[in-house]
Protein backbone atom coordinates (compact mmCIF):
# COMPACT_ATOMS: atom_id res chain seq x y z
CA UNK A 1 87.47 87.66 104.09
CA UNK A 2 89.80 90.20 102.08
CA UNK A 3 91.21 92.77 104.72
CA UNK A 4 90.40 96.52 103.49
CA UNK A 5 93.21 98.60 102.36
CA UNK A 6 94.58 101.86 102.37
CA UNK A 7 93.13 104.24 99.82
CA UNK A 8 95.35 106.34 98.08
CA UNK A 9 94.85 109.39 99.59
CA UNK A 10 95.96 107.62 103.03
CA UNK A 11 99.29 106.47 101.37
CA UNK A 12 99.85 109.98 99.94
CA UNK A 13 99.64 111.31 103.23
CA UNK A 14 102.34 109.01 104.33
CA UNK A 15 104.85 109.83 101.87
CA UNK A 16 104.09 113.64 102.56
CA UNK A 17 103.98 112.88 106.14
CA UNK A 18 106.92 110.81 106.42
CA UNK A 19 109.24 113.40 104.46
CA UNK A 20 107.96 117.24 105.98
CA UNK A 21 109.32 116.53 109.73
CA UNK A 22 112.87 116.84 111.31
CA UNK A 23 114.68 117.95 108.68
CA UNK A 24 112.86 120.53 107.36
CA UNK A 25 112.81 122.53 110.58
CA UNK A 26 116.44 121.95 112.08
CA UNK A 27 118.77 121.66 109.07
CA UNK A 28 119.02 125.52 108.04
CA UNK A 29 120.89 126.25 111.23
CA UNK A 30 123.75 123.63 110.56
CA UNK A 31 123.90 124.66 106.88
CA UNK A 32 124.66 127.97 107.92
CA UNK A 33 127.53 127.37 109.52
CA UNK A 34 129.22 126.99 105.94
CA UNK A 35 126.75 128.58 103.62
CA UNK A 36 125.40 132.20 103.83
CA UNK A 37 124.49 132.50 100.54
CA UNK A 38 120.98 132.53 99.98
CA UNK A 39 120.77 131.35 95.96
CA UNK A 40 123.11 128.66 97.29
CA UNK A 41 120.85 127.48 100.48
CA UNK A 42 117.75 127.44 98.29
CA UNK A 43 119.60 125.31 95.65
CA UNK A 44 120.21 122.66 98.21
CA UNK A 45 116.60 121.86 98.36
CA UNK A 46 116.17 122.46 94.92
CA UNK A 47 119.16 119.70 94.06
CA UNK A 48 117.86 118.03 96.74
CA UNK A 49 114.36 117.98 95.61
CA UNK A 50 115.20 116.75 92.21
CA UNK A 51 117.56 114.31 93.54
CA UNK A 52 113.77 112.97 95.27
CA UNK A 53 112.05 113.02 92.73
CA UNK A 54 114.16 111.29 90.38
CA UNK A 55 114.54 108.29 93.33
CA UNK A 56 110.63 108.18 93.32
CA UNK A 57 110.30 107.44 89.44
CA UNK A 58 112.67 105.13 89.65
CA UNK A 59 111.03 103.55 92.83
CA UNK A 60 107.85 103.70 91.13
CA UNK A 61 108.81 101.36 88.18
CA UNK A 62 110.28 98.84 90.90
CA UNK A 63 106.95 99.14 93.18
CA UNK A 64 105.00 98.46 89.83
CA UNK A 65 107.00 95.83 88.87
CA UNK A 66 107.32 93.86 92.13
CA UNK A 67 104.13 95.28 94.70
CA UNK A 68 105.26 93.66 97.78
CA UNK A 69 105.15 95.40 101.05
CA UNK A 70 108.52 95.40 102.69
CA UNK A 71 110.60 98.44 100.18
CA UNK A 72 114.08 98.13 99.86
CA UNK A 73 113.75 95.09 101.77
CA UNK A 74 111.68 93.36 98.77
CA UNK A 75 113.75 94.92 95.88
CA UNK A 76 116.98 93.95 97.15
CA UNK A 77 115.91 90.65 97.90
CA UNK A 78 114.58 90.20 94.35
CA UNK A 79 117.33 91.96 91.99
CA UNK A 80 120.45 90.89 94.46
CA UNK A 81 120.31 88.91 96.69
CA UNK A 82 118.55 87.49 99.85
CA UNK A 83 121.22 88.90 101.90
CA UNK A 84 121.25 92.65 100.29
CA UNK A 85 117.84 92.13 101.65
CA UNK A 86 117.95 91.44 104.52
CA UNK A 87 120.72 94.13 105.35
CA UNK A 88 118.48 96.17 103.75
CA UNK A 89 115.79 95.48 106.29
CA UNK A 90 118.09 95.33 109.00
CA UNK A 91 118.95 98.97 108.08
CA UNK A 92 115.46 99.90 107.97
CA UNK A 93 114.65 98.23 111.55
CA UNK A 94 117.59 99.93 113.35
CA UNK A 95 118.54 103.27 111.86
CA UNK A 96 115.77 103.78 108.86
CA UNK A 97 112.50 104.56 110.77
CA UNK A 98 113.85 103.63 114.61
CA UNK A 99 116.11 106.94 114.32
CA UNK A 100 114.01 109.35 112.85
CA UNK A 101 111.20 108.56 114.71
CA UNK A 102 113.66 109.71 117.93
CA UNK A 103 114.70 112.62 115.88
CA UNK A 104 111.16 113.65 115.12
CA UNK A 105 110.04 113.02 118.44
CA UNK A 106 112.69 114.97 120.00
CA UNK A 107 112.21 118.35 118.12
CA UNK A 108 108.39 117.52 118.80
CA UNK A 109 109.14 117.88 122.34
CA UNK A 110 111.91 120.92 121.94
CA UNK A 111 109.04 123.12 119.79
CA UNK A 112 106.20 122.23 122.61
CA UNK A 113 108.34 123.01 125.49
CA UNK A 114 109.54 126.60 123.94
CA UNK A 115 106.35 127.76 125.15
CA UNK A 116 107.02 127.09 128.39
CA UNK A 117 110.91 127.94 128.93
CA UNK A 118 111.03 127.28 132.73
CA UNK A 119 110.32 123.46 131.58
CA UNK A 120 112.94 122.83 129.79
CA UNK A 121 115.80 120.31 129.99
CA UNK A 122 117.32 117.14 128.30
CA UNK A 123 114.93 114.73 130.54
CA UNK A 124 111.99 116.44 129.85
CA UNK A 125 112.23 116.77 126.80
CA UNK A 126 113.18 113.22 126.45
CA UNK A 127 110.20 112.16 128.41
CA UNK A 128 107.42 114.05 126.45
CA UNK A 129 109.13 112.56 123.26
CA UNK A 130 108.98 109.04 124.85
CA UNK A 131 105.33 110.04 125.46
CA UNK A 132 104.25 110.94 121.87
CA UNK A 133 105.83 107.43 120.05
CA UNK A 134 104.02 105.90 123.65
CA UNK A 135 100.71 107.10 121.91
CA UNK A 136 101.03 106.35 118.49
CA UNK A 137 102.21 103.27 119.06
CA UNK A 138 99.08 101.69 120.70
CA UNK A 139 97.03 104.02 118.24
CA UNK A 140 98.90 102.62 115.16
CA UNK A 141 98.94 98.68 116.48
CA UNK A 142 95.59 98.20 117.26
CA UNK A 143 93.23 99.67 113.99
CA UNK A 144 94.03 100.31 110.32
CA UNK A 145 90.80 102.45 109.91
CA UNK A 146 91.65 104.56 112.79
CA UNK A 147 95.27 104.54 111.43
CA UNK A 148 94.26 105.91 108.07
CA UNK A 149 92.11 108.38 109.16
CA UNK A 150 94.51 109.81 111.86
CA UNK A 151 97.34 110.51 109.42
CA UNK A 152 95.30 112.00 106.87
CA UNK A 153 93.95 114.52 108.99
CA UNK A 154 97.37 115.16 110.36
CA UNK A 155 98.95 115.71 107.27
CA UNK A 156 95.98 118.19 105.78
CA UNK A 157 96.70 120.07 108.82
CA UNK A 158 100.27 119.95 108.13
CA UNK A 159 100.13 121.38 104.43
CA UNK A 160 97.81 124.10 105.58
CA UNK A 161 99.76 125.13 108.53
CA UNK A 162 102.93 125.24 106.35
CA UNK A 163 100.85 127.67 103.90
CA UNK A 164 99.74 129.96 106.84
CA UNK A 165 103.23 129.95 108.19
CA UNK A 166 104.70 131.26 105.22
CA UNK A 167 101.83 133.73 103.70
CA UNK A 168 101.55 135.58 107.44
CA UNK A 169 105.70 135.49 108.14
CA UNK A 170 105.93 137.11 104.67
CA UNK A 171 102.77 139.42 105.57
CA UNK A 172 104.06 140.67 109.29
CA UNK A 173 107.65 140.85 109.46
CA UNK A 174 108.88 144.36 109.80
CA UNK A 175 112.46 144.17 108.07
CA UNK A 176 112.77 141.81 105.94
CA UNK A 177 116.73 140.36 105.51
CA UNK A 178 119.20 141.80 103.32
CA UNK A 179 119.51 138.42 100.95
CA UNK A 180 119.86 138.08 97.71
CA UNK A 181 118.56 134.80 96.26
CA UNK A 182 119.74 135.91 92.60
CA UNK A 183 122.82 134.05 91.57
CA UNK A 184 126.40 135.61 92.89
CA UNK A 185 130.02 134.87 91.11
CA UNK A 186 131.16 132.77 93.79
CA UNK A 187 127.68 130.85 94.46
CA UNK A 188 128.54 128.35 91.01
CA UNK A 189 131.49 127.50 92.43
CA UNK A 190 130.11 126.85 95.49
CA UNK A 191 127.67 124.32 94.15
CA UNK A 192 130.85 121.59 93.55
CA UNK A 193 132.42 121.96 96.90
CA UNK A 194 132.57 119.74 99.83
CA UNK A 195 130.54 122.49 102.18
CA UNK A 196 127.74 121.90 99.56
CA UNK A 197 128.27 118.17 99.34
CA UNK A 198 127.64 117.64 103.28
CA UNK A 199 125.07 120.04 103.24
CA UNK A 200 123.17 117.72 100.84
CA UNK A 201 123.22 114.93 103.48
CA UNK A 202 120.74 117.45 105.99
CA UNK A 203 118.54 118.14 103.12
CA UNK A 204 118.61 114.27 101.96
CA UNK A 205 117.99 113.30 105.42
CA UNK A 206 115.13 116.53 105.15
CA UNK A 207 113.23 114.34 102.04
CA UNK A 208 114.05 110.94 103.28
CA UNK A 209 110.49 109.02 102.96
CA UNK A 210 109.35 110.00 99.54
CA UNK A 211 109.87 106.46 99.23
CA UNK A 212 107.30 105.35 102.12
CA UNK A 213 104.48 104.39 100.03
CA UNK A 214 106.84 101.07 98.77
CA UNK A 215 106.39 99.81 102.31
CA UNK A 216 102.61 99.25 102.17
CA UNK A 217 102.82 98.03 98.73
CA UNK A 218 100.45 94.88 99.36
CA UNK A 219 97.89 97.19 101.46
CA UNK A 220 97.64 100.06 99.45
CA UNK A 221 94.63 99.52 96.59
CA UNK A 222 95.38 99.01 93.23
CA UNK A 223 99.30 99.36 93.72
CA UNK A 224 100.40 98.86 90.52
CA UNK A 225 98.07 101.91 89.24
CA UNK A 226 98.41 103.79 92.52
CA UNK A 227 101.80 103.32 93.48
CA UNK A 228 103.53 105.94 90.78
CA UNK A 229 101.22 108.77 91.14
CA UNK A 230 101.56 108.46 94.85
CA UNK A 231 106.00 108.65 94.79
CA UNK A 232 105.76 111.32 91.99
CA UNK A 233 102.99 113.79 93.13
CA UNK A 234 104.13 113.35 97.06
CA UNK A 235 107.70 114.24 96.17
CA UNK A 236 106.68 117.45 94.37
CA UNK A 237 104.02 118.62 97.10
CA UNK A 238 107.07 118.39 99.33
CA UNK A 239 109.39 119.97 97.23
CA UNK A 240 107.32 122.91 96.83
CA UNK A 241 106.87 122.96 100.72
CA UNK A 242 110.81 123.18 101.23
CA UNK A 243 111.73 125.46 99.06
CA UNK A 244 108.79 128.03 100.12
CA UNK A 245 109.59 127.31 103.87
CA UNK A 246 113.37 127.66 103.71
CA UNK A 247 113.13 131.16 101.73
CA UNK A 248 110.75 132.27 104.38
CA UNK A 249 113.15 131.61 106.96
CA UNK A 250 115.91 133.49 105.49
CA UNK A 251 113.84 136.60 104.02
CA UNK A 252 112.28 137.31 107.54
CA UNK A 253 115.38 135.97 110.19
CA UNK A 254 118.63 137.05 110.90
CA UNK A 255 121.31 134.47 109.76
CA UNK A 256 123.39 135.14 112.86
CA UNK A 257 119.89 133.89 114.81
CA UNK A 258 119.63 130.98 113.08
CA UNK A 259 123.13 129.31 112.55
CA UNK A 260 123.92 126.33 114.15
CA UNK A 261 120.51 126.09 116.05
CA UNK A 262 117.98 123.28 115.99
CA UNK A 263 114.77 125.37 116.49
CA UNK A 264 114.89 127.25 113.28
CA UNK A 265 111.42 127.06 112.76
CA UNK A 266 110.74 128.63 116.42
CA UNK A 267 113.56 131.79 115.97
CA UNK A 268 111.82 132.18 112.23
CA UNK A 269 108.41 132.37 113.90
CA UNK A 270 109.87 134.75 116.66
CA UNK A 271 111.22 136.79 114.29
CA UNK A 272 108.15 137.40 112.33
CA UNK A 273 105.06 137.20 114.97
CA UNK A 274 107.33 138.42 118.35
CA UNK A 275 107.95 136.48 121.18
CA UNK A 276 104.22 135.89 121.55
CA UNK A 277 103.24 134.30 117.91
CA UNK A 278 106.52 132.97 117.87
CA UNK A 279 105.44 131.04 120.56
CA UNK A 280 102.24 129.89 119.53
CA UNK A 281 103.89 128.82 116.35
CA UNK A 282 106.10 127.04 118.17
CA UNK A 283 103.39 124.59 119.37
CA UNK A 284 102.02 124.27 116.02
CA UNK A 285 105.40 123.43 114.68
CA UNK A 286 105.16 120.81 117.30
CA UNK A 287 102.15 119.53 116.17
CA UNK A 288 102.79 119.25 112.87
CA UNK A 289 105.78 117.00 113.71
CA UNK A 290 103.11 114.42 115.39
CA UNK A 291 102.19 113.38 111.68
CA UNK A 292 105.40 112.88 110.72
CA UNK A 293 106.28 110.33 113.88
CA UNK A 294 102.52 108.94 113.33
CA UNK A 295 103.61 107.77 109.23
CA UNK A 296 106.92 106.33 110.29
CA UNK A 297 105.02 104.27 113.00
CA UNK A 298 102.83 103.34 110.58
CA UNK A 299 105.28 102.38 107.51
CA UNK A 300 108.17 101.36 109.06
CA UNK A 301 107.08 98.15 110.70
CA UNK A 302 105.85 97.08 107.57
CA UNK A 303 109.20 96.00 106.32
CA UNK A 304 110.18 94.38 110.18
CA UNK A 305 106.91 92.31 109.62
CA UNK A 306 108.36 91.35 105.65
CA UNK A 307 111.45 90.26 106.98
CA UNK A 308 109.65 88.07 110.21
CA UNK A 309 107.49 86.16 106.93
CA UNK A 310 110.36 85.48 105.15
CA UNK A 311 112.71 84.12 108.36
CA UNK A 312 111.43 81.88 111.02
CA UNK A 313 113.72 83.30 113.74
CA UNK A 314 112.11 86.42 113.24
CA UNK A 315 108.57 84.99 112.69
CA UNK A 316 107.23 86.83 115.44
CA UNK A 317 107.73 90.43 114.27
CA UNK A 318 105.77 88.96 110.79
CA UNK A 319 102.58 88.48 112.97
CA UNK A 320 99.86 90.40 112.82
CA UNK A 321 96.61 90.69 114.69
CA UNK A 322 92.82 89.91 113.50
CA UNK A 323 93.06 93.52 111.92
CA UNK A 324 96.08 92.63 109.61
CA UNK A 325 98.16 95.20 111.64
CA UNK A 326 101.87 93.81 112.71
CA UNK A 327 101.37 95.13 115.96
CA UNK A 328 104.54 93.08 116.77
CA UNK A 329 106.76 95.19 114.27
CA UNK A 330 105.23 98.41 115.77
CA UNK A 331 106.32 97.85 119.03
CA UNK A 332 109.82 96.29 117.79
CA UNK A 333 110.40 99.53 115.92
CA UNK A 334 109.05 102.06 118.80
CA UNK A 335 111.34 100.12 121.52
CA UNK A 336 114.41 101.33 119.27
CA UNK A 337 113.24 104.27 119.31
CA UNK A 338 112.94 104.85 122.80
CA UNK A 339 116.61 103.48 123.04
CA UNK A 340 117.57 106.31 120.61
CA UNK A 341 115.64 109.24 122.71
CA UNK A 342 117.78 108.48 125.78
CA UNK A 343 120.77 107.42 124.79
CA UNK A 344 122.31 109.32 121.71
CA UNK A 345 122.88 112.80 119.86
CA UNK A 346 120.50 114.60 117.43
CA UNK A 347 123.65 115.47 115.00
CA UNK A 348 125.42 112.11 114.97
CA UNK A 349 121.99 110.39 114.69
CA UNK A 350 120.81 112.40 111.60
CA UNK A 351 123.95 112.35 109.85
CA UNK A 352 124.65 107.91 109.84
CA UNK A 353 121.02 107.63 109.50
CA UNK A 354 120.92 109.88 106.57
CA UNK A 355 124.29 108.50 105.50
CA UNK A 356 122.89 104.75 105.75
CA UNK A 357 119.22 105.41 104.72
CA UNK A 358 121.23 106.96 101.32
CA UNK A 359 123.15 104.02 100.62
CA UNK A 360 120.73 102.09 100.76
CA UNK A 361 118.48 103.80 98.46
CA UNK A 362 121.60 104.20 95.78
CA UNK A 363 121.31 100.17 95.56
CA UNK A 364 118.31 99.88 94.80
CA UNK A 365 117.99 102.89 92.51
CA UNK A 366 120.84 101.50 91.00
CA UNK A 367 119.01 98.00 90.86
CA UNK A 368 116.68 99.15 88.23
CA UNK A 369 119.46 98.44 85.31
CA UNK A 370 120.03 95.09 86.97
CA UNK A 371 116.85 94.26 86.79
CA UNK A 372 115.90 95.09 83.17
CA UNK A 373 119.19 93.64 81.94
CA UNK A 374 118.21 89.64 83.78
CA UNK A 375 114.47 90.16 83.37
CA UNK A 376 113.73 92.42 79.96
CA UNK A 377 109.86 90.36 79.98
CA UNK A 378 108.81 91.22 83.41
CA UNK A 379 105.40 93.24 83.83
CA UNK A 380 106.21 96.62 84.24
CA UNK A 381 102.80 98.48 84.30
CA UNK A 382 105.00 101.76 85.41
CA UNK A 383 108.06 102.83 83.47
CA UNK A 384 110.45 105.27 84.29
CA UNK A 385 109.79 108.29 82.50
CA UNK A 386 112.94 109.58 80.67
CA UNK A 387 114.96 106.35 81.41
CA UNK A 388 117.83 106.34 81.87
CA UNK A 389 118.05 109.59 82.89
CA UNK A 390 116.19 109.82 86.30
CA UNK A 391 117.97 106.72 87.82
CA UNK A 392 121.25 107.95 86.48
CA UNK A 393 120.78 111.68 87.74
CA UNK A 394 119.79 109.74 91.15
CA UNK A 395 123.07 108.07 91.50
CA UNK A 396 125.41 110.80 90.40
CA UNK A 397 124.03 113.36 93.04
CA UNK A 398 123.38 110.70 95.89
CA UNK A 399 127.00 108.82 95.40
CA UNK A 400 129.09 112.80 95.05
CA UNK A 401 127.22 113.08 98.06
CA UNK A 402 127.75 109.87 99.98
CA UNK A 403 131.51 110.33 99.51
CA UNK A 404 132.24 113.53 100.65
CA UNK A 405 130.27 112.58 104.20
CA UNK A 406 132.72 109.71 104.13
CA UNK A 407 135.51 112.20 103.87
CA UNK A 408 134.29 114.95 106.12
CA UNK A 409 132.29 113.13 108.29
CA UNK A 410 133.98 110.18 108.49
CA UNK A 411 132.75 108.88 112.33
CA UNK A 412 129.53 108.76 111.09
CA UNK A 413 129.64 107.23 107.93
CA UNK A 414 131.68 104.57 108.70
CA UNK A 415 129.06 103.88 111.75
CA UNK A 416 126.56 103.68 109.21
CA UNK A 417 128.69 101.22 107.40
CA UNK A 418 128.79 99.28 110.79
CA UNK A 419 125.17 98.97 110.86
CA UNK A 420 125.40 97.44 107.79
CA UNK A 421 128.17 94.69 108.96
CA UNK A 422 126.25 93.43 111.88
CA UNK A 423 122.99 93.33 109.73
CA UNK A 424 125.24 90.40 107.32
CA UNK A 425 126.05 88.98 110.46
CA UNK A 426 122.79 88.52 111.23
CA UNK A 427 121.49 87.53 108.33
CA UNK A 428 124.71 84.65 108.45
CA UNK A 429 123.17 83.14 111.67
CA UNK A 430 119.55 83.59 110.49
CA UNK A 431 119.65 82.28 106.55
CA UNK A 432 119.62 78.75 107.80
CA UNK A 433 116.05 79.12 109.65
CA UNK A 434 114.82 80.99 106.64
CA UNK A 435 111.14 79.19 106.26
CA UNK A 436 110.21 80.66 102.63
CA UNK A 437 112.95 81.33 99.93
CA UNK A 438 113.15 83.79 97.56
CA UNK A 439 113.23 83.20 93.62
């Protein structure tokens, strides 16, 4: 019997889902430690944005071309190497979804408790994150209908309450800021400098997952039609999102209020709707960020359970029950994440993982001229609009970007690049159990 799939209103929820979390509402306040200007901040998510949406064309030829659940972990595999793979997919397992889904869950918990100051503190917060990826876990790993269903509804809400958030901040606040958004003579010069450059790694980190619907490649109905509408249109919903959210932060909030804090989204809402509404908004910020933890529960595993088909060490994370879920993955993935939540840092972790998660997407991105130059005859019902322009605009912004974090941030990066070492090693002492080879 052929399993049902997801429709493509289920995937597009996922990409919008997995991208609108974390990011979005916690990295003003570190930009503004070395940016106050405000044509400058909203440029980030422009660039940003772009930078997106030229990764998601190119993405969407590859998906096209080679609809395989699994992501980076599939196109590697095919254009490199088995071991760029499986790196790949080690990334992915440890740091690409494990991480986020701590960061996400973390803020989840940090907006919900605001409500309720007298209950905050690190453990607390750490065990109502702990709960949420608790619940989605067993929700996600037991029912693709349910699944489906559950993340669409989240991410409606999610789009709506965005909308409200910024129409009524705009509508109620008293005094709005004194910042200009038009151009200044120092902003252009501003837009080459390192500041900017590590600034771009928040925002990256803020639109990491516009490449989410590559992971369900082999559920998702009629990919290779499917698959390009869903990168393109997701990325530009979000887009559109960011750049309205983050100028409604700085028109109604004091800069001073907002720099180097986590809760922007809370102190934007306070500073709007008073202590009250900013409140209440707090613990619909919250909500919203249940969607985002729910998507990467959902996609992530798909590229653990890839990677357990493909080696028979790992044959037990490429299970899946009578449902066709990998429930095995799910819990894999949600284990790590737990590890994350109570043992590590929300800075360091968002800067490797965004470090790592953009390395890995500049190989593949950069795979697409590999891949026409050894196989020009290969189906490819999607082609990159404008080639070569997208993939090349990609790879400038995301490699300026990757080295500066190396020189400013180096801890971090070269972490990331550590992740990456003991994911060869593994794939040194697990190549010789590997049960189907690829082509």
């Amino acid at each position: 019997m052929e399993l049902k799939k997801f429709r493509y209103t289920t995937v597009t929820a996922v990409v919008v889902a997995n991208m609108v979390g974390t990011g979005v509402f916690t990295s003003l306040g570190f930009q503004l430690v070395d940016l106050r200007s405000g044509f400058t901040l909203l440029m980030l998510w422009g660039v940003g944005g772009i930078a997106a949406l030229c990764g998601a064309m190119t993405y969407a030829e590859l998906g096209a071309a080679m609809p395989r659940s699994g992501g980076e972990y599939n196109f590697l595999t095919r254009i490199y190497h088995p071991a760029a793979g499986f790196v790949s997919g080690w990334v992915s397992a440890t740091i690409g979804f494990a991480g986020p889904v701590a960061l996400a869950s973390l803020t989840f918990s940090a907006y919900a408790l605001s409500i309720f100051p007298g209950a905050q503190g690190d453990f607390t917060q750490q065990l109502l994150a702990s709960g949420l990826v608790i619940g989605l876990t067993f929700l996600h790993a037991t029912n693709r209908d349910h699944s489906g269903n559950v993340q669409i509804v989240f991410t409606i809400l999610k789009i709506l309450i965005i909308i409200f958030f910024c129409v009524g901040a705009l509508a109620f606040v008293d005094k709005p800021q004194l910042i200009s958004f038009a151009p200044g003579t120092d902003d252009f010069a501003l837009l080459g400098s390192g500041e900017f450059a590590v600034a771009l790694i928040y925002v990256s980190y803020a639109y990491t997952g516009w490449n989410a619907a590559t992971y369900l490649s082999s559920e998702l109905d009629n990919a290779q039609r499917n698959l390009p509408l869903i990168l393109i249109s997701g990325t530009l919903i979000v887009m559109a999102l960011y750049i309205a959210l983050n100028f409604v932060f700085l028109y109604t909030t004091p800069i001073q209020a907002m720099e180097g804090q986590l809760e922007v989204g809370f102190i934007a809402a306070e500073a709007a709707f008073g202590p009250t509404g900013g409140r209440f908004m707090g613990l619909i910020l919250a909500l919203l960020l249940i969607s985002t933890v729910s998507a990467m529960t959902l996609a992530g595993p798909r590229v653990i359970q890839v990677i357990g088909e493909d080696f028979r060490a790992l044959s037990i994370v490429g299970k899946t029950n009578k449902s066709g879920v990998p429930a095995n993955a799910i819990f894999l993935q949600s284990t790590i994440a737990l590890l994350f939540i109570f043992s590590s840092t929300f800075d360091s972790i968002l800067v490797f993982s965004g470090f790592t998660l953009a390395l890995n997407s500049f190989a593949t991105v950069l795979g697409i001229f590999i891949l026409r130059w050894r196989q020009p005859d290969l189906l490819r019902p999607y082609r990159t609009f404008l080639y070569p322009v997208p993939p090349l605009v990609y790879l400038a912004l995301t490699g300026w970007t990757l080295w500066f974090v190396l020189m400013n941030r180096p801890l971090e990066g070269l972490f990331g690049l550590g992740i990456i070492g003991t994911g060869l090693v593994a794939y040194f002492f697990s190549s010789f159990l590997k049960k189907n080879p690829v082509d």
